[in-house]
C-alpha atoms as a PDB file:
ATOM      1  CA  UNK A   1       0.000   0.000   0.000  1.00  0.00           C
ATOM      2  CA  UNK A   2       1.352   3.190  -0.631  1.00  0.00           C
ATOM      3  CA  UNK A   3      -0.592   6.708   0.283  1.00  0.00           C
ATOM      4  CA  UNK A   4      -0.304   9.739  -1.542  1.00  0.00           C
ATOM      5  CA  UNK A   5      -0.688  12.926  -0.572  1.00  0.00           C
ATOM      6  CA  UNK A   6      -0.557  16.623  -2.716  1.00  0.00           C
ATOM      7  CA  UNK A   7      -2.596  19.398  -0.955  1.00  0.00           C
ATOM      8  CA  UNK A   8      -0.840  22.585  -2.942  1.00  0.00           C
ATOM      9  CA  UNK A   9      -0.695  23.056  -6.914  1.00  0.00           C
ATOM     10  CA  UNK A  10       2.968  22.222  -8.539  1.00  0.00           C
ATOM     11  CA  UNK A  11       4.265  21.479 -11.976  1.00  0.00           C
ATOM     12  CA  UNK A  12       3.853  18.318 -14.044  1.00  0.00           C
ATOM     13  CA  UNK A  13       5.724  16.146 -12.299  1.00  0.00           C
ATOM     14  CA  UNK A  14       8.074  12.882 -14.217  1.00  0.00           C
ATOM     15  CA  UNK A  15       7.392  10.052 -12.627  1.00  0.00           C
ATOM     16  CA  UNK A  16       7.745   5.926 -13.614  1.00  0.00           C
ATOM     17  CA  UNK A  17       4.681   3.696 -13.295  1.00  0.00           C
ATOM     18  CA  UNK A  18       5.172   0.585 -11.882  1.00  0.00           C
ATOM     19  CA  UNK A  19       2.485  -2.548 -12.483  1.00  0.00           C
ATOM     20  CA  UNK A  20      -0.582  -1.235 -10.126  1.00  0.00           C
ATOM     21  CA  UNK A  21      -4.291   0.299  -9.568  1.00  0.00           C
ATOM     22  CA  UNK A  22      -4.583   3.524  -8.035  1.00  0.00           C
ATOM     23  CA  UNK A  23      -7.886   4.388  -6.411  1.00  0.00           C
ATOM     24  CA  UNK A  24      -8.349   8.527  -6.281  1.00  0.00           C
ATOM     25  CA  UNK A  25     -10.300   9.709  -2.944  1.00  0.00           C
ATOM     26  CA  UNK A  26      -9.772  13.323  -3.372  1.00  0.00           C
ATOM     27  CA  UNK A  27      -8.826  15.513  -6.316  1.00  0.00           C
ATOM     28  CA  UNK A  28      -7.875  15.514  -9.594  1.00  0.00           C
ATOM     29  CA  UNK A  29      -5.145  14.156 -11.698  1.00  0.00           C
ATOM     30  CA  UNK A  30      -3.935  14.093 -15.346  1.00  0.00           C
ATOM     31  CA  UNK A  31      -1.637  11.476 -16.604  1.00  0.00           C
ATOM     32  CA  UNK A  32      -0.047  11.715 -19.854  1.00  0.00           C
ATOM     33  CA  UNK A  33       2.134   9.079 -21.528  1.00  0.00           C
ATOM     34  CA  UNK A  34       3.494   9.951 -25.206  1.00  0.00           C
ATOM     35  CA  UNK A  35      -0.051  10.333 -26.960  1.00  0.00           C
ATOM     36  CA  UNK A  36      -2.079   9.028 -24.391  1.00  0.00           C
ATOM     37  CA  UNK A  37      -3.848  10.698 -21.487  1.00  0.00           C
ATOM     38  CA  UNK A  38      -6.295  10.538 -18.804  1.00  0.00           C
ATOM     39  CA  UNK A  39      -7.872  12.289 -16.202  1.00  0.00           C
ATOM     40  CA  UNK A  40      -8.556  10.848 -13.054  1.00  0.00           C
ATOM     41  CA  UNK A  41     -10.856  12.251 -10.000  1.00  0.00           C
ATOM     42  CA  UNK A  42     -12.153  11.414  -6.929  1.00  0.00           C
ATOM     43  CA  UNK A  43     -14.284   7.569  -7.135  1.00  0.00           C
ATOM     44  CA  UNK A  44     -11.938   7.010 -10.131  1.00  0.00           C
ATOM     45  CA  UNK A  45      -9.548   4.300 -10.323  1.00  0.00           C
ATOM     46  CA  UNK A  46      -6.564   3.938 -12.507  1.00  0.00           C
ATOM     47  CA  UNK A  47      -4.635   0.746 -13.980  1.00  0.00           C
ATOM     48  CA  UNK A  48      -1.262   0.716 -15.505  1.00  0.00           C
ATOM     49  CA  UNK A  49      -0.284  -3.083 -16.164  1.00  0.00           C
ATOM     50  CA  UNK A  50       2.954  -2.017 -17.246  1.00  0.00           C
ATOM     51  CA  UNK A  51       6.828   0.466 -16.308  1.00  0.00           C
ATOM     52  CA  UNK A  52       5.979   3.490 -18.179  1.00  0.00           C
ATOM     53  CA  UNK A  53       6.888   6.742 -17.584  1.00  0.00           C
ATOM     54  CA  UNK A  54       4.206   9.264 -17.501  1.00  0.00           C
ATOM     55  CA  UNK A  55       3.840  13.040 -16.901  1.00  0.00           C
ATOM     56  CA  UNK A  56       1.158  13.704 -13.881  1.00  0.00           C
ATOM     57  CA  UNK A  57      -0.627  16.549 -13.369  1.00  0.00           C
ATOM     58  CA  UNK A  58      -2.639  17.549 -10.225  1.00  0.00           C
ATOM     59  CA  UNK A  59      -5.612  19.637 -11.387  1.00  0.00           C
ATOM     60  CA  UNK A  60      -7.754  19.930  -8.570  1.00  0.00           C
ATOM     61  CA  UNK A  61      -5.876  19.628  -5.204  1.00  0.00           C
ATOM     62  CA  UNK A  62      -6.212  18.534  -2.275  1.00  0.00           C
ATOM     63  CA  UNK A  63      -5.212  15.115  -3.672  1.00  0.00           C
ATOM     64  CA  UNK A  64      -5.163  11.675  -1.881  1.00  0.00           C
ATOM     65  CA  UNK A  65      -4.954   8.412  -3.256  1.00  0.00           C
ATOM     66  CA  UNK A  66      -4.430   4.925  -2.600  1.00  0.00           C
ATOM     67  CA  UNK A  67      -2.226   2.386  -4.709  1.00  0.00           C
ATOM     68  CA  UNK A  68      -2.041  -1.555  -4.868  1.00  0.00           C
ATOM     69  CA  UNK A  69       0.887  -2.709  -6.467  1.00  0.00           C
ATOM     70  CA  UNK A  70       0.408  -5.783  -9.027  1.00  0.00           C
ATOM     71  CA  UNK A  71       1.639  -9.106  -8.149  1.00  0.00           C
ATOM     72  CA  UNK A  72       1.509 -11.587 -11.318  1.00  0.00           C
ATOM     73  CA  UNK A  73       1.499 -14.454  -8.938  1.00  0.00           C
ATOM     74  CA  UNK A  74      -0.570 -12.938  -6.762  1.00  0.00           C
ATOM     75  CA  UNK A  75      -3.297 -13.042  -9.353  1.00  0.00           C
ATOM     76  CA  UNK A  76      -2.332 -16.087 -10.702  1.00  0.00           C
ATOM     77  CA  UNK A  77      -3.453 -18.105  -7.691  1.00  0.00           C
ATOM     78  CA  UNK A  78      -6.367 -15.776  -7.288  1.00  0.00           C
ATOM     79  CA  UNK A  79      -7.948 -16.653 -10.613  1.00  0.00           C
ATOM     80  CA  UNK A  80      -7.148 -20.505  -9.732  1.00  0.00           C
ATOM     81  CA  UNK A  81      -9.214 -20.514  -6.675  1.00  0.00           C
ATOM     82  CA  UNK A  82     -11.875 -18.835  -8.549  1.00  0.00           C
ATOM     83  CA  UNK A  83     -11.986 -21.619 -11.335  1.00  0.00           C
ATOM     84  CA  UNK A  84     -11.726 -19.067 -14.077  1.00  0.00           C
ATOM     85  CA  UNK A  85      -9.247 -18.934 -16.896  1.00  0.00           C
ATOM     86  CA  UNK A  86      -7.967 -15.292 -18.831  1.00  0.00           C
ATOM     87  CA  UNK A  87      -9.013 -14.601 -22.241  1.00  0.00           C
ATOM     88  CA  UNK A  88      -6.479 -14.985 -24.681  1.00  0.00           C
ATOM     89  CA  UNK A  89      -6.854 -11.713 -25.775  1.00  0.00           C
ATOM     90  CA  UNK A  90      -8.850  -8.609 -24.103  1.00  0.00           C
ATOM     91  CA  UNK A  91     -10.928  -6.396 -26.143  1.00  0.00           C
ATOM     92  CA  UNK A  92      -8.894  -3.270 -25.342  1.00  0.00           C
ATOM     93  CA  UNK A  93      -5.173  -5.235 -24.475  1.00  0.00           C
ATOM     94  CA  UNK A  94      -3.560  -1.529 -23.964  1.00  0.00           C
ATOM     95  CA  UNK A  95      -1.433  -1.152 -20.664  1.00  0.00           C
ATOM     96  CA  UNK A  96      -3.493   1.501 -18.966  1.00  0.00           C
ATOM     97  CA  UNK A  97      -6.802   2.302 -18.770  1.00  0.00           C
ATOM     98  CA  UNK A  98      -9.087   3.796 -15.906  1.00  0.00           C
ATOM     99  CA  UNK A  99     -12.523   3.460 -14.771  1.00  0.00           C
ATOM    100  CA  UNK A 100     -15.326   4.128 -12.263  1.00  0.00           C
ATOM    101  CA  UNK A 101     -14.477   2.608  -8.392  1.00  0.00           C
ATOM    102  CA  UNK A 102     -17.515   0.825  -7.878  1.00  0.00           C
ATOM    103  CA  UNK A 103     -18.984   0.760  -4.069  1.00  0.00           C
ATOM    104  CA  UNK A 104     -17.923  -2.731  -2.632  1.00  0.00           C
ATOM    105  CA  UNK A 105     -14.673  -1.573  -3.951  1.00  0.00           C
ATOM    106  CA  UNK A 106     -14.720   1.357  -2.178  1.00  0.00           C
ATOM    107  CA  UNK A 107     -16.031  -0.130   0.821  1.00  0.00           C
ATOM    108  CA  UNK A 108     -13.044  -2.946   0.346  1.00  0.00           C
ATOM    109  CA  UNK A 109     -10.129   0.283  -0.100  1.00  0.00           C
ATOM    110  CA  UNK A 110     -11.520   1.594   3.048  1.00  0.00           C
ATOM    111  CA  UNK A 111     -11.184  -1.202   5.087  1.00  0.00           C
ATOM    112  CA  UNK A 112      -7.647  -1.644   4.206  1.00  0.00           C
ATOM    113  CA  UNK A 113      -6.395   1.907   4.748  1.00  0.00           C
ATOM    114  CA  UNK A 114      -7.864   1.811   8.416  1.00  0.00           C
ATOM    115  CA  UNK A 115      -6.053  -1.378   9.452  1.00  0.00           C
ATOM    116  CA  UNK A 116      -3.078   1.442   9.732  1.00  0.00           C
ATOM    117  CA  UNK A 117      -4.970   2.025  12.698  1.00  0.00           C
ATOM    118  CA  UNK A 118      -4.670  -1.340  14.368  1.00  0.00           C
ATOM    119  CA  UNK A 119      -1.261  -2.603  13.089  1.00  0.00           C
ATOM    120  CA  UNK A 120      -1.797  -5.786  15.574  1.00  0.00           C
ATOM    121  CA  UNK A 121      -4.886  -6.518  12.921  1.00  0.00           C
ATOM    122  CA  UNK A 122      -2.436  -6.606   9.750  1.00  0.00           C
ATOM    123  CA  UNK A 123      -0.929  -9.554   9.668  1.00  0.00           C
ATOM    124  CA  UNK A 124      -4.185 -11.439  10.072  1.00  0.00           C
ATOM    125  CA  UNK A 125      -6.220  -9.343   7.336  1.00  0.00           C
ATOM    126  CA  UNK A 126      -4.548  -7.489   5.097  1.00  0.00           C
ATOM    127  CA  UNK A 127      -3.932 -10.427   2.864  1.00  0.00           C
ATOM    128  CA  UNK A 128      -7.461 -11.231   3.122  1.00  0.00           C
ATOM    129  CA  UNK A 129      -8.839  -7.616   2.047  1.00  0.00           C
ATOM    130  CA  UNK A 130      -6.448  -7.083  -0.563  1.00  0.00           C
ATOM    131  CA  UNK A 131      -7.345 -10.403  -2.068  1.00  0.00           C
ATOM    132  CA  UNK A 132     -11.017  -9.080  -1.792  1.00  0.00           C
ATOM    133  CA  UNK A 133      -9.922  -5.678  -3.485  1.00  0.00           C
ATOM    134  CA  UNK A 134      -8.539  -7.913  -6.639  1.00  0.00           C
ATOM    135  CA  UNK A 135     -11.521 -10.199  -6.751  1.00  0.00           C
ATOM    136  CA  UNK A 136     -13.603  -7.025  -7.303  1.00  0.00           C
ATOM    137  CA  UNK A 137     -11.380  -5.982  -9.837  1.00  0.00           C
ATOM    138  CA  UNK A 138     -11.014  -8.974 -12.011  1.00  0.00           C
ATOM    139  CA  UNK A 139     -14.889  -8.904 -11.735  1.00  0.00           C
ATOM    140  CA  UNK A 140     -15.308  -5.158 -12.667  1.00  0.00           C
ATOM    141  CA  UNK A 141     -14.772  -2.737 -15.760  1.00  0.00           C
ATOM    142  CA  UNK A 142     -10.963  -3.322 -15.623  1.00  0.00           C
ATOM    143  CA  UNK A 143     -11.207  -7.208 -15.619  1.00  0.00           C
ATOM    144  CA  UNK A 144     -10.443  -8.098 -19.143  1.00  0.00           C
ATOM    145  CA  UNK A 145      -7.395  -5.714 -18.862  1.00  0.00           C
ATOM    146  CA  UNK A 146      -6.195  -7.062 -15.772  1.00  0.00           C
ATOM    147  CA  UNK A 147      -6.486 -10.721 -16.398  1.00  0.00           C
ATOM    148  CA  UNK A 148      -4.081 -10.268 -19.432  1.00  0.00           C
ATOM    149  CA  UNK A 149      -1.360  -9.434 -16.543  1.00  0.00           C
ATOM    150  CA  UNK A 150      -1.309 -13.002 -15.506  1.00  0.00           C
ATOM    151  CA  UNK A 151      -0.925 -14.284 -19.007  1.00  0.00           C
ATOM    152  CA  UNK A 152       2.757 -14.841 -20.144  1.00  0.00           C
ATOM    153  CA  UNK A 153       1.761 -14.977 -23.765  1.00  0.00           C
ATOM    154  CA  UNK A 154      -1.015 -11.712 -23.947  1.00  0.00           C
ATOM    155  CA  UNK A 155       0.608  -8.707 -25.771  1.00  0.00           C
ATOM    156  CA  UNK A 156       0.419  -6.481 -22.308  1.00  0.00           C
ATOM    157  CA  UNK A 157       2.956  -9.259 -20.941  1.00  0.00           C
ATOM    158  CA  UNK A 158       5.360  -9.060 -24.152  1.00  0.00           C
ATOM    159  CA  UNK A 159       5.138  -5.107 -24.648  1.00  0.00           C
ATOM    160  CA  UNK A 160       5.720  -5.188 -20.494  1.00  0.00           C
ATOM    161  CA  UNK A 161       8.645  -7.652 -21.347  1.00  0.00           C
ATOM    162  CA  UNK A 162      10.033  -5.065 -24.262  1.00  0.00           C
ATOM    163  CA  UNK A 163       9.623  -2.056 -21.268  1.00  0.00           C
ATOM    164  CA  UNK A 164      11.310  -3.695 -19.314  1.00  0.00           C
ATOM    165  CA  UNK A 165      14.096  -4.316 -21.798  1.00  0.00           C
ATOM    166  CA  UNK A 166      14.141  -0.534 -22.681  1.00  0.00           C
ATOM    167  CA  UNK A 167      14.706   0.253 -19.111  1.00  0.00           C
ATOM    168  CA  UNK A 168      17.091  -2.033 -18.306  1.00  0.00           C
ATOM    169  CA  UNK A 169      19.243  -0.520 -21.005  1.00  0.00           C
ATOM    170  CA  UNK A 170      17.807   2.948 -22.147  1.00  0.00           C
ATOM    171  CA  UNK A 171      21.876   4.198 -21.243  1.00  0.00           C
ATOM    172  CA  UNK A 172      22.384   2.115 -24.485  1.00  0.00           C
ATOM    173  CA  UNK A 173      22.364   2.594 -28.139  1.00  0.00           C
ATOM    174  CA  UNK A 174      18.712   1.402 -29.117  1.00  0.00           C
ATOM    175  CA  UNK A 175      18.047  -1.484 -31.933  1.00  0.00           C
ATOM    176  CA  UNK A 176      14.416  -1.937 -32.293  1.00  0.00           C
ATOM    177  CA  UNK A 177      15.213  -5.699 -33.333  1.00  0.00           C
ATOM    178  CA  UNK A 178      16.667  -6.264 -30.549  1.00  0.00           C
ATOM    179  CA  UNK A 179      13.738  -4.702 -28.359  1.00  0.00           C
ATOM    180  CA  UNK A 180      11.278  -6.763 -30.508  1.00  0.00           C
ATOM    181  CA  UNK A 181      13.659  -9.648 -29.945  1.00  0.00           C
ATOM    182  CA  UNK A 182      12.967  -9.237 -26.251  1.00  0.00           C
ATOM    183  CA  UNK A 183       9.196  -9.071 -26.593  1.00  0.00           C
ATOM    184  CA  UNK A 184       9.356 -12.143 -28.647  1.00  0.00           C
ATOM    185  CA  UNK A 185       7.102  -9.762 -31.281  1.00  0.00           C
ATOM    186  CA  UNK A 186       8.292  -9.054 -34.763  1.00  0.00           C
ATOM    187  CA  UNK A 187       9.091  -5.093 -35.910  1.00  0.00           C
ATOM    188  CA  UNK A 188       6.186  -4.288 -37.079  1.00  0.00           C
ATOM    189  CA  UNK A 189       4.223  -6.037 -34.015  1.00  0.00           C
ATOM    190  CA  UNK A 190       5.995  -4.428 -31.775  1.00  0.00           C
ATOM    191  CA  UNK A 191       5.576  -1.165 -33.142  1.00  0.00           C
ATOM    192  CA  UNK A 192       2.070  -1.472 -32.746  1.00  0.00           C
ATOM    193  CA  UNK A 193       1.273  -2.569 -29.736  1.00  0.00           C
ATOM    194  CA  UNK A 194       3.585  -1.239 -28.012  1.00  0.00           C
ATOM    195  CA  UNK A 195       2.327   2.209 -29.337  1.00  0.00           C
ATOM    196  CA  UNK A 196      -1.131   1.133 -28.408  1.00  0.00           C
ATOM    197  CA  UNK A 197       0.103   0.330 -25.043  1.00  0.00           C
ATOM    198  CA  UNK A 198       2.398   3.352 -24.164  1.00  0.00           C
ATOM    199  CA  UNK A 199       1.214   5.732 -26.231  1.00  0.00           C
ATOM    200  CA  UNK A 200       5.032   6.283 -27.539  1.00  0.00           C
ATOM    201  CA  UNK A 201       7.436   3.869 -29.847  1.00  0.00           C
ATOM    202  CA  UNK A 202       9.894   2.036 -28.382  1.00  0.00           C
ATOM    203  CA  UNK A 203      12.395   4.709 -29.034  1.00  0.00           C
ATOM    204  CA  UNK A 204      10.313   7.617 -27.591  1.00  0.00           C
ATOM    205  CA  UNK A 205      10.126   5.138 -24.681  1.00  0.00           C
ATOM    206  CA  UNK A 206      13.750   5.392 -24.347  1.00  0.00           C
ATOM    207  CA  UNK A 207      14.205   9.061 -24.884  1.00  0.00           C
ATOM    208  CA  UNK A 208      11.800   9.731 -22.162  1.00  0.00           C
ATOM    209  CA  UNK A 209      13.468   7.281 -20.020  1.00  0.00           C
ATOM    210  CA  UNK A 210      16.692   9.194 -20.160  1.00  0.00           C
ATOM    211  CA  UNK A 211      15.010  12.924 -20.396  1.00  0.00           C
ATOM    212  CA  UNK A 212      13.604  12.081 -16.721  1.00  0.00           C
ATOM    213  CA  UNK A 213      16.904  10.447 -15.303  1.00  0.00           C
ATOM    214  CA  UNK A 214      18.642  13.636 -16.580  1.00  0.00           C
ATOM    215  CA  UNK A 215      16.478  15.630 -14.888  1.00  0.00           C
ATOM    216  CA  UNK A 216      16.830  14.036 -11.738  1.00  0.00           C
ATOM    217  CA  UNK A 217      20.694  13.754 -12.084  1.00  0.00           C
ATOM    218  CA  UNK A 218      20.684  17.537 -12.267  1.00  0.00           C
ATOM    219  CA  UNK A 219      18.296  18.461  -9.401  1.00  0.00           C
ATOM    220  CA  UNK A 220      20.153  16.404  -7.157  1.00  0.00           C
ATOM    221  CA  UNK A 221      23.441  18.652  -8.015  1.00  0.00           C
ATOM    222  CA  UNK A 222      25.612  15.408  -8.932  1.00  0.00           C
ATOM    223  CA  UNK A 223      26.140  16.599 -12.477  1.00  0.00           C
ATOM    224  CA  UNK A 224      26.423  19.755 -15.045  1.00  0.00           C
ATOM    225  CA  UNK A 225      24.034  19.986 -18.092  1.00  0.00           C
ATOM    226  CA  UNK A 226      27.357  17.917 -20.043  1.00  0.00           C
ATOM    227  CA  UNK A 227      27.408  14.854 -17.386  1.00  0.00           C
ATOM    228  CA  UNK A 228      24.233  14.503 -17.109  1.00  0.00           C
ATOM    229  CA  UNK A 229      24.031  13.550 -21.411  1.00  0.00           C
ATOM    230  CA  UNK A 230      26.413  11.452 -20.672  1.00  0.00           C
ATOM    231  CA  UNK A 231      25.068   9.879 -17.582  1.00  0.00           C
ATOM    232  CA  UNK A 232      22.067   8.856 -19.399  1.00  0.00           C
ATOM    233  CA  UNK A 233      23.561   7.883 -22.667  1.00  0.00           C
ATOM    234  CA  UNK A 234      23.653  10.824 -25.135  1.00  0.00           C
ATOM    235  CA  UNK A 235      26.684  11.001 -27.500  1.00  0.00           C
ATOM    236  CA  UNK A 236      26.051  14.827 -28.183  1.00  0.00           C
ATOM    237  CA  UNK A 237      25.037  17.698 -25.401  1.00  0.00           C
ATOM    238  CA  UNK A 238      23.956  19.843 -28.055  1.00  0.00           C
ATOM    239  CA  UNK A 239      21.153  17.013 -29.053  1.00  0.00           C
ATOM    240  CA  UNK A 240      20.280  16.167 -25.575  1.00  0.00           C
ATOM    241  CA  UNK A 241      19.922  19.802 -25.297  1.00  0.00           C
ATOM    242  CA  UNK A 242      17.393  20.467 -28.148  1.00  0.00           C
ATOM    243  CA  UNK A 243      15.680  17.198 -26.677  1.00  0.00           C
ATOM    244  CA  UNK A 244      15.515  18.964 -23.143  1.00  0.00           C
ATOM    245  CA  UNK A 245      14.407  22.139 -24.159  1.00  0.00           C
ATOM    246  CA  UNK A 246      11.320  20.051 -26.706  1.00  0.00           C
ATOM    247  CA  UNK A 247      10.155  17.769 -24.119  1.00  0.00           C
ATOM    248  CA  UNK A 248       9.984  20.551 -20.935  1.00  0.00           C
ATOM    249  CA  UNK A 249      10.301  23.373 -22.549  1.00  0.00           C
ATOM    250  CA  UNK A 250      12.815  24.837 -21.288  1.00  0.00           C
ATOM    251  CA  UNK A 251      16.615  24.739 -21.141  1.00  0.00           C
ATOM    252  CA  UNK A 252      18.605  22.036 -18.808  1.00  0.00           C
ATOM    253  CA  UNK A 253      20.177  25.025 -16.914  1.00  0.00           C
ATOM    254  CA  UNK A 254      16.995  27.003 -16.762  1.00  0.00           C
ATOM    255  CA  UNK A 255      15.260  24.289 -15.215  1.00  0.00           C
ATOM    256  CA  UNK A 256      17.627  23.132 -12.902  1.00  0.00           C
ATOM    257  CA  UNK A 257      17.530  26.480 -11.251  1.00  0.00           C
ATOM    258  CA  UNK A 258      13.595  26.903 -11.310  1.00  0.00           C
ATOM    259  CA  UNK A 259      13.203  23.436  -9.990  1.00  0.00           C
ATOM    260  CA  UNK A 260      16.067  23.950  -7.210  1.00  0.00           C
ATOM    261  CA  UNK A 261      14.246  27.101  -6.143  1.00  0.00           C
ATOM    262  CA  UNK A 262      11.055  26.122  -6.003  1.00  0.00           C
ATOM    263  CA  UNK A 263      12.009  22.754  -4.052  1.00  0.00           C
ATOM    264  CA  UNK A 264      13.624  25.123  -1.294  1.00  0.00           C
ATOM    265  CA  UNK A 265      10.537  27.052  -0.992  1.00  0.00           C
ATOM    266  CA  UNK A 266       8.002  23.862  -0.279  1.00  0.00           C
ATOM    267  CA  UNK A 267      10.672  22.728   1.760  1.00  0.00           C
ATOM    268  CA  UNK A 268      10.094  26.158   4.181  1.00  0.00           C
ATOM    269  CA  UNK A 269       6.554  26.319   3.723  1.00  0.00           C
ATOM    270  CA  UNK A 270       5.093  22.499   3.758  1.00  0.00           C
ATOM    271  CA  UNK A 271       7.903  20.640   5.415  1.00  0.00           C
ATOM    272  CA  UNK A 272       5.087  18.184   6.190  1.00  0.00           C
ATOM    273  CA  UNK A 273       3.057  17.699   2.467  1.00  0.00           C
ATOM    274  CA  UNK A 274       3.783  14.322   1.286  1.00  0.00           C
ATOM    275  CA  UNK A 275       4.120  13.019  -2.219  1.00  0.00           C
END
């Protein structure tokens, strides 16, 4: 379980998904990955099946949420013990999608979060709610989706396998054979899907990837605009430069500074907001 807490406006912020549901409470919040984009208020829930990094937005603060991290196995079992078997394909196999919390889901999320107030209780039920919580799920609007997590065949598992690839070596020079080679897809299938899935090819994938580590190199203060290109991968500072300045709009330097400043600030005036 992790909680997450914004209760003052700030910038887009980069962040990677991880495999998970979030389940909005309060708020708003847009999500935008390459093409692709959603917005996601309060009795909204929102899956991501896959890594992918994505640009969030809160709209409409205060903002809490919770989030359930996917286990494979986890659901594996689950769909055992229910008898049931995945499609082979869903009708919409993309790698995020978000719908409407329905109210025994709700009432599930809500018994979870308060067993934080009886840690003693934990142990005994928290496996048994959050096996509730993904019962309702693989039952609800996001079913179809979801199932295809468990499936080691389904196109969400081999564009998650090619993600995973990417990110495991986005410092490299990028072949998309060998990316499809890692998906087990061919070119042009992986091109596809993993479009539909992401909302970005496989090589805007990996310039993303490296745009976000950059940024976080250089807001940290380990590296100049120069190391940080090379940190991440990029041959030429003058193209990681234009690349910068297209995806934030703004120059490496520039930003730094901005980012820096306004850090110190929220650090002064809400040493207590979480994330």
């Amino acid at each position: 379980m992790t909680l997450v807490r914004m209760d003052s406006s700030t910038d887009p912020h980069d962040m990677l998904y991880e495999p998970m549901i979030c389940f909005v409470a309060a708020g708003v919040k847009r999500i935008e990955a390459g093409d692709l984009s959603w917005r996601t208020g309060a009795g909204t829930m929102f899956l991501s099946s896959l890594e992918v990094p994505i640009t969030a937005t809160f709209d409409q603060v205060p903002y809490r949420s919770v989030v359930l991290r996917l286990d494979g196995r986890v659901l594996s079992d689950l769909l055992l013990e229910l008898g049931g078997t995945p499609p082979r394909e869903a009708p919409d196999a993309g790698g995020m999608s978000s719908a409407p919390v329905t109210p025994a889901l709700i009432d599930a999320v809500l018994r979870w979060v308060r067993l934080l107030d009886t840690p003693e209780d934990i142990p005994a039920l928290a496996g048994r709610i959050e096996g509730e919580i993904l019962y309702r799920l693989l039952t609800g609007p996001l079913g179809p989706t979801l199932r295809q997590f468990t499936l080691a065949d389904s196109r969400v598992a081999q564009v998650r396998t090619a993600a995973q690839w990417i990110r495991r070596h986005f410092r490299e020079p990028l072949t998309v054979e060998a990316v499809a080679a890692a998906g087990q897809m061919s070119v042009a299938s992986l091109y596809r899907h993993f479009k539909a899935a992401t909302g970005m090819s496989p090589v805007q994938f990996q310039k993303l990837l490296r745009l976000q580590e950059a940024r976080r190199l250089l807001v940290s203060g380990q590296v100049t605009a120069a190391g940080a290109a090379g940190a991440v991968g990029y041959a030429s500072a003058t193209q990681f430069n234009r690349e910068y300045n297209r995806q934030y709009g703004i120059s490496p330097g520039r930003d730094t500074a901005m980012l820096r400043s306004r850090l110190a600030v929220d650090a002064v005036t809400s040493p207590s907001a979480g994330s």
